[in-house]
Structures are given as C-alpha cells and as structure tokens.
PDB file of N, CA and C in Angstrom:
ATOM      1  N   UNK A   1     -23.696  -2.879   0.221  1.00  0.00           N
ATOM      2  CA  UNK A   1     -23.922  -1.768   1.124  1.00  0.00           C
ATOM      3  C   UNK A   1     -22.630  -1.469   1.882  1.00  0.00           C
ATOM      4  N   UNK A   2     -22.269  -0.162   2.198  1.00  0.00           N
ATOM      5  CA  UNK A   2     -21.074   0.287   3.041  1.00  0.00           C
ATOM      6  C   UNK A   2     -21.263  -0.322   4.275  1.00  0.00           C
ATOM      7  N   UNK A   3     -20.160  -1.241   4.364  1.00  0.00           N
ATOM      8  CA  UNK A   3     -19.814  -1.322   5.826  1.00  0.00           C
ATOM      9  C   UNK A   3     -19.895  -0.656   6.882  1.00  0.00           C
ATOM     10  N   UNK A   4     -19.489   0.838   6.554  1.00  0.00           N
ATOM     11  CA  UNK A   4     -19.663   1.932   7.912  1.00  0.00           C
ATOM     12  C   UNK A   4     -21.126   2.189   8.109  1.00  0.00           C
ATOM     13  N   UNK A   5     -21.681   2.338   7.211  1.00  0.00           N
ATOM     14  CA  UNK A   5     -23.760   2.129   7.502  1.00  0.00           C
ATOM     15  C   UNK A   5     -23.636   1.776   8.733  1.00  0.00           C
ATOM     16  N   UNK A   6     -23.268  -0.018   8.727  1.00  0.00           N
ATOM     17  CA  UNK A   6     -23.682  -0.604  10.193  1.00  0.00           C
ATOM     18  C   UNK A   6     -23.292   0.073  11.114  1.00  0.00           C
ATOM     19  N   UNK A   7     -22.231   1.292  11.674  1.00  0.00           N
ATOM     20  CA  UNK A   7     -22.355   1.513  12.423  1.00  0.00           C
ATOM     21  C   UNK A   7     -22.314   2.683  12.203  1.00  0.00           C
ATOM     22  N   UNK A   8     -23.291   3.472  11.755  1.00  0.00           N
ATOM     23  CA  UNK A   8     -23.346   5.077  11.584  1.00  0.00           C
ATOM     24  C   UNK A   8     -24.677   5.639  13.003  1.00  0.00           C
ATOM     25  N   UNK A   9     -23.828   6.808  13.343  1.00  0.00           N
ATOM     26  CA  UNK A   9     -24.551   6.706  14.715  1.00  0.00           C
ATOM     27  C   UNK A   9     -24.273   8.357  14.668  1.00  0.00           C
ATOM     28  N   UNK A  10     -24.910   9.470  15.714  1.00  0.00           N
ATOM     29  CA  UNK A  10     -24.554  10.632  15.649  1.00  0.00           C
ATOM     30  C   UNK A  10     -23.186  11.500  15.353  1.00  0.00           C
ATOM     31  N   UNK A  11     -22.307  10.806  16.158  1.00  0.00           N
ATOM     32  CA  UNK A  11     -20.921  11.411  16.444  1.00  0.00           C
ATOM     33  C   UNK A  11     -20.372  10.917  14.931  1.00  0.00           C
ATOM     34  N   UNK A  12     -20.675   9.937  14.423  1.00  0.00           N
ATOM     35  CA  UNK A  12     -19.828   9.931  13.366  1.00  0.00           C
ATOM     36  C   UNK A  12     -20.824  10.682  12.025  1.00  0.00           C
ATOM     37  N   UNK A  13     -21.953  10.983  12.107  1.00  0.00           N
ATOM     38  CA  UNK A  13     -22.444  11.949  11.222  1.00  0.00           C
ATOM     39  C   UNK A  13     -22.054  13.033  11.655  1.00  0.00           C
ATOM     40  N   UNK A  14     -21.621  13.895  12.956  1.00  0.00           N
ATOM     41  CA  UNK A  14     -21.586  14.965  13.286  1.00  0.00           C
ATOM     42  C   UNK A  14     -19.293  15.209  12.910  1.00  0.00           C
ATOM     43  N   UNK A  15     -19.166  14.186  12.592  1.00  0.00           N
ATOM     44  CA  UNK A  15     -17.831  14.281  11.920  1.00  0.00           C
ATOM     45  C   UNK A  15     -18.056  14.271  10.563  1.00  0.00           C
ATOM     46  N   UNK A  16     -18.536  13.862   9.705  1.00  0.00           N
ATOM     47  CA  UNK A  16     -18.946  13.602   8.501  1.00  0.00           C
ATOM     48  C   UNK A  16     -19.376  15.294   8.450  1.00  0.00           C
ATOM     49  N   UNK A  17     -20.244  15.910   8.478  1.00  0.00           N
ATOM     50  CA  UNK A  17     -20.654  16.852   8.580  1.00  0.00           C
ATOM     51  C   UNK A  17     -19.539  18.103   9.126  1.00  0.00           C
ATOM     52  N   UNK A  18     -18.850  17.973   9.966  1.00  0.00           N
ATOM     53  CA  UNK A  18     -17.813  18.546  10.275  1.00  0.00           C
ATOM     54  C   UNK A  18     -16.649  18.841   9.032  1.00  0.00           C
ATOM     55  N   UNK A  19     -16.187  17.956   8.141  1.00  0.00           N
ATOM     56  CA  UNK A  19     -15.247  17.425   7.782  1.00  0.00           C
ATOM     57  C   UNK A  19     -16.318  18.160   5.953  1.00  0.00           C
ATOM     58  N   UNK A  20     -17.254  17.626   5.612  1.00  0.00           N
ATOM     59  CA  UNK A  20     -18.024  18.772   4.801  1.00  0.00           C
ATOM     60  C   UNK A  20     -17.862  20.175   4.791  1.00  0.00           C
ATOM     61  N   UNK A  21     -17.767  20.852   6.360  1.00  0.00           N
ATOM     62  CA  UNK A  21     -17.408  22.372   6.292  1.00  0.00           C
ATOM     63  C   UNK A  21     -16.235  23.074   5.920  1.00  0.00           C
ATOM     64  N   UNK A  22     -15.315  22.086   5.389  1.00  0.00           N
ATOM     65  CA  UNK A  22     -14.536  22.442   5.526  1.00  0.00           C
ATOM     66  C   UNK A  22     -14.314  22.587   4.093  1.00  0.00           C
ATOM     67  N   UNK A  23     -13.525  24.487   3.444  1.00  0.00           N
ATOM     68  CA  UNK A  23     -13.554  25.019   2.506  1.00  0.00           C
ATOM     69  C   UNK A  23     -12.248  25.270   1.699  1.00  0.00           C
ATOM     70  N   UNK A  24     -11.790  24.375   2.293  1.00  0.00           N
ATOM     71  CA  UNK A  24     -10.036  24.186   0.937  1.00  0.00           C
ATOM     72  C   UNK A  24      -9.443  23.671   1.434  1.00  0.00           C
ATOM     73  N   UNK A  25      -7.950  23.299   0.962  1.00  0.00           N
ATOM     74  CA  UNK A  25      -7.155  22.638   1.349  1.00  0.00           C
ATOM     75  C   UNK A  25      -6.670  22.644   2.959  1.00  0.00           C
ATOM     76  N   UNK A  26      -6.049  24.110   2.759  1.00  0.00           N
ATOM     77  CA  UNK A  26      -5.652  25.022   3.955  1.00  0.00           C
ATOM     78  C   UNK A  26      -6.659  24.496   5.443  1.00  0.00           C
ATOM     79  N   UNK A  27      -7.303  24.561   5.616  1.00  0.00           N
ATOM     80  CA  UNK A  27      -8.165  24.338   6.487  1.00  0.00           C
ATOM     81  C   UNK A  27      -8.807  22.971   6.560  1.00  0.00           C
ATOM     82  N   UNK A  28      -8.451  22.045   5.447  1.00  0.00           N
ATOM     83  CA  UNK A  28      -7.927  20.319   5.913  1.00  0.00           C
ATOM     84  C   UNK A  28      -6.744  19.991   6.408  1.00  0.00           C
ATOM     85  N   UNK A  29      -5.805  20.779   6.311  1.00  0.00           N
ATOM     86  CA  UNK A  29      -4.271  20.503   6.770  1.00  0.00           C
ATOM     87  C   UNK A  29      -4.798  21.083   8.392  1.00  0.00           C
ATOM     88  N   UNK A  30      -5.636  22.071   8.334  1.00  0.00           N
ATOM     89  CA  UNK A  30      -5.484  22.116   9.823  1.00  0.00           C
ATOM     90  C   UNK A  30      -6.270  21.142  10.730  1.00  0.00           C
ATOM     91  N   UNK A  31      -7.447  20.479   9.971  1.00  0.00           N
ATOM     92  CA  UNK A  31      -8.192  20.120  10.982  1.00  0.00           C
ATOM     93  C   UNK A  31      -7.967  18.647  10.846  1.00  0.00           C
ATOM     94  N   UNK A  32      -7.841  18.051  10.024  1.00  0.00           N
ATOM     95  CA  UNK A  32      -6.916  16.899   9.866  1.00  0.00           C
ATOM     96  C   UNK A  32      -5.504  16.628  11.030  1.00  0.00           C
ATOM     97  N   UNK A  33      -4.841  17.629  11.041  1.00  0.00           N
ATOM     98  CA  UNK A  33      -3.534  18.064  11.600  1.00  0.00           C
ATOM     99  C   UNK A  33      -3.992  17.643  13.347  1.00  0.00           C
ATOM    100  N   UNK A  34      -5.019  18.411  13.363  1.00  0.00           N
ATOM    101  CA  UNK A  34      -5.276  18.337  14.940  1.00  0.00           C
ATOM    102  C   UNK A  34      -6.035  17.007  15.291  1.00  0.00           C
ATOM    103  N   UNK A  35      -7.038  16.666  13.997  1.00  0.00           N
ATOM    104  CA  UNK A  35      -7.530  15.153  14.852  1.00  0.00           C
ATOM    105  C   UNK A  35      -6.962  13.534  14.386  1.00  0.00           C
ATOM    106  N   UNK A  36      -5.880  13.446  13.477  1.00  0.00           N
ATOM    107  CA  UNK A  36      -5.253  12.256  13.043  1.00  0.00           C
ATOM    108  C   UNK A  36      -3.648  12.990  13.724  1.00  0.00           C
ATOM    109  N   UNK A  37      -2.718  11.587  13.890  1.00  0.00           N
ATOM    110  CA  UNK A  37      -1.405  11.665  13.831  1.00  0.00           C
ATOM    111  C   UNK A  37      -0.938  11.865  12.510  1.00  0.00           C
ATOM    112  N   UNK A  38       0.128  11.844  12.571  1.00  0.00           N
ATOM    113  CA  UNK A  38       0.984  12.069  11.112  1.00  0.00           C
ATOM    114  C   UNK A  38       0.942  10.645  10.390  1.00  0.00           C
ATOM    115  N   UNK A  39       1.042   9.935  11.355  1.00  0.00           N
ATOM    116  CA  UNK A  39       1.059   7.996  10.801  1.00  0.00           C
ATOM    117  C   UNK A  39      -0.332   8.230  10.384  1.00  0.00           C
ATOM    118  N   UNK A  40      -1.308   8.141  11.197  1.00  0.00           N
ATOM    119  CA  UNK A  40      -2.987   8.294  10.073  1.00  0.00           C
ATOM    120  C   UNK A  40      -2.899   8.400   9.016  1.00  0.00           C
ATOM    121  N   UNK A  41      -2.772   9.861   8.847  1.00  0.00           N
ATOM    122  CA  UNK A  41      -2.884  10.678   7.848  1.00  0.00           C
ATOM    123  C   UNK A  41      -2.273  10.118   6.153  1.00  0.00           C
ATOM    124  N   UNK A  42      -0.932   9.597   6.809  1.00  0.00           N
ATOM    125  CA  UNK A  42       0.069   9.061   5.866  1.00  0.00           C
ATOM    126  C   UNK A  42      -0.778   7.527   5.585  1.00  0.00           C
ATOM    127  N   UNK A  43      -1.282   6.710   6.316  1.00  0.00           N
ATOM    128  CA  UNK A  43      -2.014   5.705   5.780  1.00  0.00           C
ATOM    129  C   UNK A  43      -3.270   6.393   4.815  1.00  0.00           C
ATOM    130  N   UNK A  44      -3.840   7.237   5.440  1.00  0.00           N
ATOM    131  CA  UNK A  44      -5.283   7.404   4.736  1.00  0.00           C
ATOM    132  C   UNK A  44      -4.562   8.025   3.456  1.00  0.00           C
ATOM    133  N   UNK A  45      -3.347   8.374   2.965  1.00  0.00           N
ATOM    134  CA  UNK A  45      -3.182   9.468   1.660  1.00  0.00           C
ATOM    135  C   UNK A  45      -3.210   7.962   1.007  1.00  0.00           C
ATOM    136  N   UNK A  46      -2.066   7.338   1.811  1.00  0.00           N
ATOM    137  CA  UNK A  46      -1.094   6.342   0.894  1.00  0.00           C
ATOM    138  C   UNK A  46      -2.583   5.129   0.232  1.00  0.00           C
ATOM    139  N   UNK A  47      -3.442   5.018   1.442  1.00  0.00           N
ATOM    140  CA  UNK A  47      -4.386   4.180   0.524  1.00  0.00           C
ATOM    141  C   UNK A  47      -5.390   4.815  -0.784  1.00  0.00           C
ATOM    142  N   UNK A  48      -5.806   6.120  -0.613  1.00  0.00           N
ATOM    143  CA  UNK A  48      -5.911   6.507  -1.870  1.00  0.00           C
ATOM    144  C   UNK A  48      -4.771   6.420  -3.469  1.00  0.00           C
ATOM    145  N   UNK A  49      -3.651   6.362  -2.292  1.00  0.00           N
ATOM    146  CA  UNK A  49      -2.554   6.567  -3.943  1.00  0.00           C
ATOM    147  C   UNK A  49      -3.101   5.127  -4.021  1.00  0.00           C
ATOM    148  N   UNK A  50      -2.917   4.074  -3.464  1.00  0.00           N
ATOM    149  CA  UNK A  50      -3.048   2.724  -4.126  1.00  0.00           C
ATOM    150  C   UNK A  50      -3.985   2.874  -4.926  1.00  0.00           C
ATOM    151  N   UNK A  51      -5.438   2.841  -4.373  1.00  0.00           N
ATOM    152  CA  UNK A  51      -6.075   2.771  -5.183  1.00  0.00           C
ATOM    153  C   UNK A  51      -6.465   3.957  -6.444  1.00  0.00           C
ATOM    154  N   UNK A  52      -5.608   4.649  -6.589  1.00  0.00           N
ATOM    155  CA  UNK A  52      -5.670   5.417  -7.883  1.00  0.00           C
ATOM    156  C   UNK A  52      -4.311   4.682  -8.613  1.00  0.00           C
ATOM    157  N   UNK A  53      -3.361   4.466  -8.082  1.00  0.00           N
ATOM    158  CA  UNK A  53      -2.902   2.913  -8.593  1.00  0.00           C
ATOM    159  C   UNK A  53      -3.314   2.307  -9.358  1.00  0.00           C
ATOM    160  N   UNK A  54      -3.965   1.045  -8.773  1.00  0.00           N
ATOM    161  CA  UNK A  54      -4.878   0.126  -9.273  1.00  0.00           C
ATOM    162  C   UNK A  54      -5.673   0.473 -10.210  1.00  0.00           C
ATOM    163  N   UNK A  55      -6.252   1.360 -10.138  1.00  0.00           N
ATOM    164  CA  UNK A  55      -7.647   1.720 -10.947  1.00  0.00           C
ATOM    165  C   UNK A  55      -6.501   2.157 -12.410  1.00  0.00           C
ATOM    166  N   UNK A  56      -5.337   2.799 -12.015  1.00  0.00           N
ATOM    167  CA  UNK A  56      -4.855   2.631 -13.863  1.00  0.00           C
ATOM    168  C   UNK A  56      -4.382   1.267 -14.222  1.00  0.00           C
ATOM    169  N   UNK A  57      -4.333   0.147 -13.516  1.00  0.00           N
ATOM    170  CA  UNK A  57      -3.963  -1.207 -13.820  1.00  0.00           C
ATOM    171  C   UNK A  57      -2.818  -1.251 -13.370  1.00  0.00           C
ATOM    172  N   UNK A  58      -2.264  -0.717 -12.528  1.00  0.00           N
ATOM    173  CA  UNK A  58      -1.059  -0.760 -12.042  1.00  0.00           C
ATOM    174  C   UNK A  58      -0.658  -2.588 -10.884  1.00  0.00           C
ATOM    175  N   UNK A  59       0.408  -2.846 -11.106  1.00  0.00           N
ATOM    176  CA  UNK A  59       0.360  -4.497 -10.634  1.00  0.00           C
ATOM    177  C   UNK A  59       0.611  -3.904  -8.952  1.00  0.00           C
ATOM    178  N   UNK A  60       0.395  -5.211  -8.470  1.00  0.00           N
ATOM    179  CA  UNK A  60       1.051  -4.858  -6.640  1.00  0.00           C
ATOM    180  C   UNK A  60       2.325  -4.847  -6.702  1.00  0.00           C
ATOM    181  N   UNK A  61       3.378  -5.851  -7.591  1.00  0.00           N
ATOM    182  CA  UNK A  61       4.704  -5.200  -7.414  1.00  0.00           C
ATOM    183  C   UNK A  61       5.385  -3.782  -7.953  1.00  0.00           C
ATOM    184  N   UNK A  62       4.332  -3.297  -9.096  1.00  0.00           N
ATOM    185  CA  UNK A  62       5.119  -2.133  -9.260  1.00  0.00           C
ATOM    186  C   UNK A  62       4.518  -1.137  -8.587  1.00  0.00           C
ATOM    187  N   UNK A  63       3.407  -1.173  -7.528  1.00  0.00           N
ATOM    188  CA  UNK A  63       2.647  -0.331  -6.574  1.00  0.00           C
ATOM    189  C   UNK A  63       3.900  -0.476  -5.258  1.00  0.00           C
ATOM    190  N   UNK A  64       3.884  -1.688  -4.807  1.00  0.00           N
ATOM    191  CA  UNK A  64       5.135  -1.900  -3.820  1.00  0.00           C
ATOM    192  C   UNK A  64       6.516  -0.754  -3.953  1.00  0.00           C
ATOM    193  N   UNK A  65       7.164  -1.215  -5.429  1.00  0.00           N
ATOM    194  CA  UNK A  65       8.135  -0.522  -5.827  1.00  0.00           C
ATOM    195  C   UNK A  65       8.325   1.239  -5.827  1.00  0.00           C
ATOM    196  N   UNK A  66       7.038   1.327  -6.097  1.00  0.00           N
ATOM    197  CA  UNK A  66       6.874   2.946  -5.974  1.00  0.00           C
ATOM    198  C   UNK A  66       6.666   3.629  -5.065  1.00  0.00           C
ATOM    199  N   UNK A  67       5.873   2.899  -3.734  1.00  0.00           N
ATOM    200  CA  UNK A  67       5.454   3.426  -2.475  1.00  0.00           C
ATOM    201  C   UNK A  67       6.161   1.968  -1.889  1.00  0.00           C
ATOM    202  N   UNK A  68       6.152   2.680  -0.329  1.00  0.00           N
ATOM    203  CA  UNK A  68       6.584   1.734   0.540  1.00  0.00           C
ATOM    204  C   UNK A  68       5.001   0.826   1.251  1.00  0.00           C
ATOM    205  N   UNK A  69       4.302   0.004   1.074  1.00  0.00           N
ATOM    206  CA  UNK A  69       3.033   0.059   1.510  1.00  0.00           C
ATOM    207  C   UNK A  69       3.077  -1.936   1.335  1.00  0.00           C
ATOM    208  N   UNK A  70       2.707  -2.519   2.380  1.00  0.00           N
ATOM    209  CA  UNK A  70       2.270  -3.774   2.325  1.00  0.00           C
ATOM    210  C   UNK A  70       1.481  -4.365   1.339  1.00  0.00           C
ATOM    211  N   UNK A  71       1.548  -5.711   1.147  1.00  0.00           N
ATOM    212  CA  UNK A  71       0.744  -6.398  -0.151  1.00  0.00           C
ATOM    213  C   UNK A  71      -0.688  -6.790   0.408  1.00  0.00           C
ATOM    214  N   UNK A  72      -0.793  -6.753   1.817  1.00  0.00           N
ATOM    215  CA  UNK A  72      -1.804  -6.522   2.598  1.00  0.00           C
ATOM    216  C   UNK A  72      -2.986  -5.061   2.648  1.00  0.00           C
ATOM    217  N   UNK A  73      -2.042  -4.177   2.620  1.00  0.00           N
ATOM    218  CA  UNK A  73      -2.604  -2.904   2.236  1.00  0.00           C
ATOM    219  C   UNK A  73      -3.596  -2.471   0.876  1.00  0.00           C
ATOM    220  N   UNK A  74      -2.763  -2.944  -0.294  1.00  0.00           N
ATOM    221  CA  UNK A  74      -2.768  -3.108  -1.491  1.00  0.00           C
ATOM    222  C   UNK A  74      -4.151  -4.262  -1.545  1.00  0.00           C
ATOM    223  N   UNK A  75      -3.491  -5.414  -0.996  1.00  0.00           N
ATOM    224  CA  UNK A  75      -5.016  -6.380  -1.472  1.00  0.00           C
ATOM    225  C   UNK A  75      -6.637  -5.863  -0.595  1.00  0.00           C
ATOM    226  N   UNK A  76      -6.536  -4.934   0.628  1.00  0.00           N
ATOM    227  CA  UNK A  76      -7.825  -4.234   1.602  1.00  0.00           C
ATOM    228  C   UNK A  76      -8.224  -3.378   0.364  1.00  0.00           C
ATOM    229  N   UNK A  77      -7.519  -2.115  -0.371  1.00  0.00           N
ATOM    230  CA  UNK A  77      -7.853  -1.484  -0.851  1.00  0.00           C
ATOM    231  C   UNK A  77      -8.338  -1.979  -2.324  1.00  0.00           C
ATOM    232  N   UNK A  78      -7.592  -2.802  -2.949  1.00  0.00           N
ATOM    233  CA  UNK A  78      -7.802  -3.813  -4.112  1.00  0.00           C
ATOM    234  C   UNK A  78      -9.891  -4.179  -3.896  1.00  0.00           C
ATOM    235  N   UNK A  79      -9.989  -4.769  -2.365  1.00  0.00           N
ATOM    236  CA  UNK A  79     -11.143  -5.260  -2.251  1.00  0.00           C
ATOM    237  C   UNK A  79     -11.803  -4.624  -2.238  1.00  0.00           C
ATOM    238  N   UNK A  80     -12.156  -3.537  -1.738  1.00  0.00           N
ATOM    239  CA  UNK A  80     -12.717  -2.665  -1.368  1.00  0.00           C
ATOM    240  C   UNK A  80     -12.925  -1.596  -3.045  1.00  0.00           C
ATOM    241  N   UNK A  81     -12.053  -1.276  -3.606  1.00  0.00           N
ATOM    242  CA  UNK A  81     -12.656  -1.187  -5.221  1.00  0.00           C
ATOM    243  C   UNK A  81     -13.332  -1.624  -6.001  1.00  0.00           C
ATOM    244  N   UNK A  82     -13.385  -3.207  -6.009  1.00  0.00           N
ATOM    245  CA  UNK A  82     -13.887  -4.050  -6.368  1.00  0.00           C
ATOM    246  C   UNK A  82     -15.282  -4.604  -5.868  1.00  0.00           C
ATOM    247  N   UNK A  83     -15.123  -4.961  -4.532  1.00  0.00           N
ATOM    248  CA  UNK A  83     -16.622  -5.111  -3.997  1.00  0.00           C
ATOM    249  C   UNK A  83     -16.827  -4.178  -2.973  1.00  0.00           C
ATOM    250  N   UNK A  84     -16.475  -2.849  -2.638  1.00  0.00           N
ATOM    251  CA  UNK A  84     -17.113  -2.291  -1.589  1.00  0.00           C
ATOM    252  C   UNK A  84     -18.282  -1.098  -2.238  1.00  0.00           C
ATOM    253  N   UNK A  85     -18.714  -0.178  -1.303  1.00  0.00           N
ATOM    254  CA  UNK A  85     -19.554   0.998  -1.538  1.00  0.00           C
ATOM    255  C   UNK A  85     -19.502   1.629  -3.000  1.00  0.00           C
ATOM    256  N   UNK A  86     -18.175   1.662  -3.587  1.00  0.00           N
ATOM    257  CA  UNK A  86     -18.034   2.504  -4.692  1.00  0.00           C
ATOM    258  C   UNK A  86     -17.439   4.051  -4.201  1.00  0.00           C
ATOM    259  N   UNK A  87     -17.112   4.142  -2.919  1.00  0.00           N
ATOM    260  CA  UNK A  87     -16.586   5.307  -2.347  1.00  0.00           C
ATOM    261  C   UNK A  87     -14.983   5.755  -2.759  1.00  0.00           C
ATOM    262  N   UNK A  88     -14.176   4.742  -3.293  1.00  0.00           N
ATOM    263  CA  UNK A  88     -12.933   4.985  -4.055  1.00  0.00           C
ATOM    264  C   UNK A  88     -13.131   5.766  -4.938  1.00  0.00           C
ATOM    265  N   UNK A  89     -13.719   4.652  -6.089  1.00  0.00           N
ATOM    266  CA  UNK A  89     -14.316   5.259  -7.701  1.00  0.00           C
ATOM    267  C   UNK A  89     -14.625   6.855  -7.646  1.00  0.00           C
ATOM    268  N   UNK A  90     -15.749   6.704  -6.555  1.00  0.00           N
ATOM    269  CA  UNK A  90     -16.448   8.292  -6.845  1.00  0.00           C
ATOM    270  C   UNK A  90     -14.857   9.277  -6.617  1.00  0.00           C
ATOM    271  N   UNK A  91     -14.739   9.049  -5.334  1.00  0.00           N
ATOM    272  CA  UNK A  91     -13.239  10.324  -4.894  1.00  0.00           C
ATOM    273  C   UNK A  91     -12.413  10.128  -5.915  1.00  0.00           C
ATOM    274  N   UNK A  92     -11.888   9.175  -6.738  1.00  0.00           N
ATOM    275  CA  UNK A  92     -10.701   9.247  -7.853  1.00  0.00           C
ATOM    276  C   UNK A  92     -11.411   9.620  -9.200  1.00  0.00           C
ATOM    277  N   UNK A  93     -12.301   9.601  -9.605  1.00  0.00           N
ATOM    278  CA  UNK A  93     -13.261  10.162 -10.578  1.00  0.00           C
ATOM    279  C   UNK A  93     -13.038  11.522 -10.409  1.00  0.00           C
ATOM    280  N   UNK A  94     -14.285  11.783  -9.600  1.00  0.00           N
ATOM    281  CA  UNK A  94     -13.652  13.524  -9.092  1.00  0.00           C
ATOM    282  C   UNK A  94     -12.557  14.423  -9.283  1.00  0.00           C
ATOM    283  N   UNK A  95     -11.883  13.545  -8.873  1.00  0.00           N
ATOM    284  CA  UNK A  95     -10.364  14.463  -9.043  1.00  0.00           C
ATOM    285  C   UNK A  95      -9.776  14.095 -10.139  1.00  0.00           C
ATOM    286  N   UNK A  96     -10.161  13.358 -10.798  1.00  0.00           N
ATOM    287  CA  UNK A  96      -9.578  13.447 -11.825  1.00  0.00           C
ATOM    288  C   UNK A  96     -10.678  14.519 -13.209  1.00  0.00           C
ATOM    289  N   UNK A  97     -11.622  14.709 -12.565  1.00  0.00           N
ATOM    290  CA  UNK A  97     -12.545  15.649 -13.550  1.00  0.00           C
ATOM    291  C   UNK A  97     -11.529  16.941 -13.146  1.00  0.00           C
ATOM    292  N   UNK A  98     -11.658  17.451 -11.845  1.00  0.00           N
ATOM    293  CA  UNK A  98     -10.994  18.335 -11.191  1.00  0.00           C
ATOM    294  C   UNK A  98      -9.522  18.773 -11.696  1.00  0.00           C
ATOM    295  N   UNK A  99      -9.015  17.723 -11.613  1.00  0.00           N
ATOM    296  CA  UNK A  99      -7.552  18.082 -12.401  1.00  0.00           C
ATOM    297  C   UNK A  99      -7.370  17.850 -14.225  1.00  0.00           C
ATOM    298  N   UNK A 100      -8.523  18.296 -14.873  1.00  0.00           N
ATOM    299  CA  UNK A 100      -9.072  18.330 -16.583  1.00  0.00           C
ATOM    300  C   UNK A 100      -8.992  19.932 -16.454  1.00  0.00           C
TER     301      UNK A 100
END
C-alpha cells in the first residue's frame, strides 16, 4: 500500500485535485513555478529520470555519470520501483505510450 495513504487528509486531496486541472504543459510550468522552488522541482524531475533509468537497466554508476544525483537518491527511488505503490511504473509507462 502507498505510503502517502497514511497520511491522505483534505488539503492534500484538494492538491491532488488541483494539480489534475491542470491542462498542458504551459500551465504546469506555471503552477509548479509558483508552489515548488527551483531545487524541488529539479529533485522531483531528476528522480523520475532515475527511475526511467533504472527501469531500462541502467547501473547506479552509469546513472551517477550521466546526472549529477546521489547513490542515496538512486537506491530511495530504486526502492520505491521495486517495492512501493507502482506509481513510477504507471507515470513511465504512460509516457512512454505517449511518446509511440
């Protein structure tokens, strides 16, 4: 079960839901823009690249080599592919139908 379950409570469905309305890119750069820093943002991309990384079998040193990103980083997201929700899989699936 997702970890965030345990603590899913209004405000973070009413972000969830927020973050749903939103209808292209353009208008994630903005609303993203206004509620993460630039450091956020750059963690939340960079852990998707890992794990679209990983998922082609890519090792942690040649993930290291290519991005600048901790072996710490790499092994959260590693776990979290492996035993979390399945919330990676689905988003890198997707886009990769998306970009067919």
């Amino acid at each position: 079960m997702p970890r965030i379950r345990n603590d899913r409570n209004d405000s973070i469905d009413q972000l969830f839901h927020g973050i749903l309305s939103l209808q292209n890119v353009d208008e994630c750069y903005r609303f993203f823009g206004d509620l993460l820093t630039v450091q956020e943002l750059s963690a939340f991309a960079q852990r998707l690249q890992v794990a679209r990384m990983l998922s082609t079998g890519k090792t942690y040193e040649s993930i290291r080599t290519e991005i600048a990103t901790s072996s710490s980083t790499i092994t959260r997201v590693n776990t979290e592919l492996r035993y979390g929700s399945g919330g990676y899989k689905m988003v890198l699936d997707r886009l990769k139908e998306s970009s067919e």
